[in-house]
Protein backbone atom coordinates (compact mmCIF):
# COMPACT_ATOMS: atom_id res chain seq x y z
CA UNK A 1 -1.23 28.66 -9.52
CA UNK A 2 0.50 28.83 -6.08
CA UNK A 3 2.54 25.84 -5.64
CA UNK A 4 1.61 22.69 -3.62
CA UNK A 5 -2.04 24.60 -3.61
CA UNK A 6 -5.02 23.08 -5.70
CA UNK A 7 -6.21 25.14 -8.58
CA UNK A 8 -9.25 27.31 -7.81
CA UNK A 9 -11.70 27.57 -10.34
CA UNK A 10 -14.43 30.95 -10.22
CA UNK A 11 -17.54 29.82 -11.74
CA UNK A 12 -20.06 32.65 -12.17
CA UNK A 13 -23.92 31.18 -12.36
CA UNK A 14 -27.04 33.57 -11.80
CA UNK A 15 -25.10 36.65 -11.50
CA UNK A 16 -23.54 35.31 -8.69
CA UNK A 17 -19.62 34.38 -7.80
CA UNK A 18 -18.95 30.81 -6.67
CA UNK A 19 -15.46 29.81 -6.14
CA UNK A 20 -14.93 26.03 -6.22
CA UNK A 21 -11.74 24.20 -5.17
CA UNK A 22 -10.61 21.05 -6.81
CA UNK A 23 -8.91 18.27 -5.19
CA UNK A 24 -5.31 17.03 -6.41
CA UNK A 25 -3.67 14.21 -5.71
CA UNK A 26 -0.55 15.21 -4.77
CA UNK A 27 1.97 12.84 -4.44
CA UNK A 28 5.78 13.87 -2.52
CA UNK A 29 8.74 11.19 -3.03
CA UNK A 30 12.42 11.31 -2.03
CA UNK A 31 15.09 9.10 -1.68
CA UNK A 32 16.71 7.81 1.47
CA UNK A 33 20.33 6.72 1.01
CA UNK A 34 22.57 4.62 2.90
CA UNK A 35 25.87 2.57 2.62
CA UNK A 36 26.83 -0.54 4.27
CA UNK A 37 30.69 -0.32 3.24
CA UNK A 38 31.03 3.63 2.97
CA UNK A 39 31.54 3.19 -0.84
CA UNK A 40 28.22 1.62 -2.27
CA UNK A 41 24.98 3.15 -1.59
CA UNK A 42 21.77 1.85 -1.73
CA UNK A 43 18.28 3.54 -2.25
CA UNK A 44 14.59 3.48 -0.90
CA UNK A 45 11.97 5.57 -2.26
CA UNK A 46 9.36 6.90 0.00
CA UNK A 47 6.22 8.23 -1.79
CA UNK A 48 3.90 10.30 0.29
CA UNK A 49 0.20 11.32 -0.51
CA UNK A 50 -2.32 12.78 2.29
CA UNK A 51 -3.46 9.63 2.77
CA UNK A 52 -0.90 7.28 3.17
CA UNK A 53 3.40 6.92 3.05
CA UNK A 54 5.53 4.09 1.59
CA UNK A 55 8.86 2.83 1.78
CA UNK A 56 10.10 0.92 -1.90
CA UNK A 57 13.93 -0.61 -1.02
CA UNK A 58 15.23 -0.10 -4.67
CA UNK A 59 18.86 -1.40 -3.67
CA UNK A 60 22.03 -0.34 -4.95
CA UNK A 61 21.96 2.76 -7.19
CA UNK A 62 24.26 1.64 -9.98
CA UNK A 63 22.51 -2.18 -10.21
CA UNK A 64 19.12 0.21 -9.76
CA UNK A 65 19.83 2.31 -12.84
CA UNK A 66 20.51 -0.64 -15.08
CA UNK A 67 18.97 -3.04 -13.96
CA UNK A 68 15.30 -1.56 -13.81
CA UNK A 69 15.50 1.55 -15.42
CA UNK A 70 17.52 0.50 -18.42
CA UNK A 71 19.23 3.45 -17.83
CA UNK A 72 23.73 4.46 -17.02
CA UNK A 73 23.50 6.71 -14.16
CA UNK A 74 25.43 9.59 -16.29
CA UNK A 75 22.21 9.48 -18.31
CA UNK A 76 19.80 10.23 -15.38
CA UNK A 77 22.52 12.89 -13.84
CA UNK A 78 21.68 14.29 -17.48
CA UNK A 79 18.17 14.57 -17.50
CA UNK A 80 17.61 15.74 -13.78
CA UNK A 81 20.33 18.07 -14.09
CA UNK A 82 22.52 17.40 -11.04
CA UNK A 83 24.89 15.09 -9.80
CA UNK A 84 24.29 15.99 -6.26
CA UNK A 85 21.40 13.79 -4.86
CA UNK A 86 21.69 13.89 -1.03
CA UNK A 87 19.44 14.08 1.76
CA UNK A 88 17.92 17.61 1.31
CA UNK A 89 18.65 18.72 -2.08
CA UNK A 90 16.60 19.93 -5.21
CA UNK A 91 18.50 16.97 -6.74
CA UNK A 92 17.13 13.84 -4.49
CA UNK A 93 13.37 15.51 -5.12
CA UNK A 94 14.26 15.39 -8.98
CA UNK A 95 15.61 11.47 -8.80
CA UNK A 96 12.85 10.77 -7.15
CA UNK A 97 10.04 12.64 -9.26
CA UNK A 98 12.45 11.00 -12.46
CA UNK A 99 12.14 7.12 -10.89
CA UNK A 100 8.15 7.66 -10.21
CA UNK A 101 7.61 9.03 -13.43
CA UNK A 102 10.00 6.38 -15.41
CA UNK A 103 7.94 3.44 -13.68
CA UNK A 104 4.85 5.03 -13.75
CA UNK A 105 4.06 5.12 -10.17
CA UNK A 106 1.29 7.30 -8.56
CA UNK A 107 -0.87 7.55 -5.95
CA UNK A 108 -3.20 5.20 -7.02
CA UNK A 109 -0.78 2.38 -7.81
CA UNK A 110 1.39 2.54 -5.04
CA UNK A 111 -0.75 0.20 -2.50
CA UNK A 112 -0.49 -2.37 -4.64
CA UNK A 113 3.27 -2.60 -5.11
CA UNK A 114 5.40 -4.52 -2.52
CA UNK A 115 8.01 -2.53 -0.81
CA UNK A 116 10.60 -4.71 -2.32
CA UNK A 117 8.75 -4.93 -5.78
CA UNK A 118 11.37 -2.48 -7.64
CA UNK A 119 14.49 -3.49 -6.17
CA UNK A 120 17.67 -4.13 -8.30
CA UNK A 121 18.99 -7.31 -6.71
């Protein structure tokens, strides 16, 4: 399967070749971070599907990791592999996909979550 591509599916009726595309519902998220003292820094995840982009403030990353994941930040540096999270990297993509998949967001719940409906503080 070529990545960011829906599968495509060959489905042979009456001796004939039909090739059928399938629809995903591909979600993209990333995290935006910023600092309002130059030493803390504070998160927003933006989740992106075809149809529609959305900003969730999560607030500062340490309070963020505790407070709503359950989780010390060394743990999640653990399981996405990387310490190095800015603007960019493989590593902000893998926060990212970790956060959505921890609080079980998708495309189809997103709507209905304000964008200050995971924050920390």
């Amino acid at each position: 399967m070529i990545k960011n591509k829906p599968p495509i599916y060959l489905v042979v009726s009456n001796k004939s070749l039909i090739f059928v595309q399938t629809k995903t519902n591909t979600m993209n998220a990333e995290i935006k971070i910023s600092s309002s003292y130059g030493f803390d820094h504070n998160w927003t995840l933006v989740v992106s599907t075809p149809k529609t982009t959305k900003e969730f403030y999560l607030g500062q990353d340490v309070k963020f990791c505790n407070r709503v994941l359950g989780m010390e930040p060394r743990y999640i540096v653990q399981q996405i592999g990387t310490g190095e999270i800015d603007h960019g990297t493989l590593g902000n993509k893998k926060l990212a996909k970790f956060i959505c998949k921890e609080l079980n967001l998708n495309g189809r719940n997103i709507n209905k979550i304000e964008p200050w409906g995971l924050c920390a503080q």
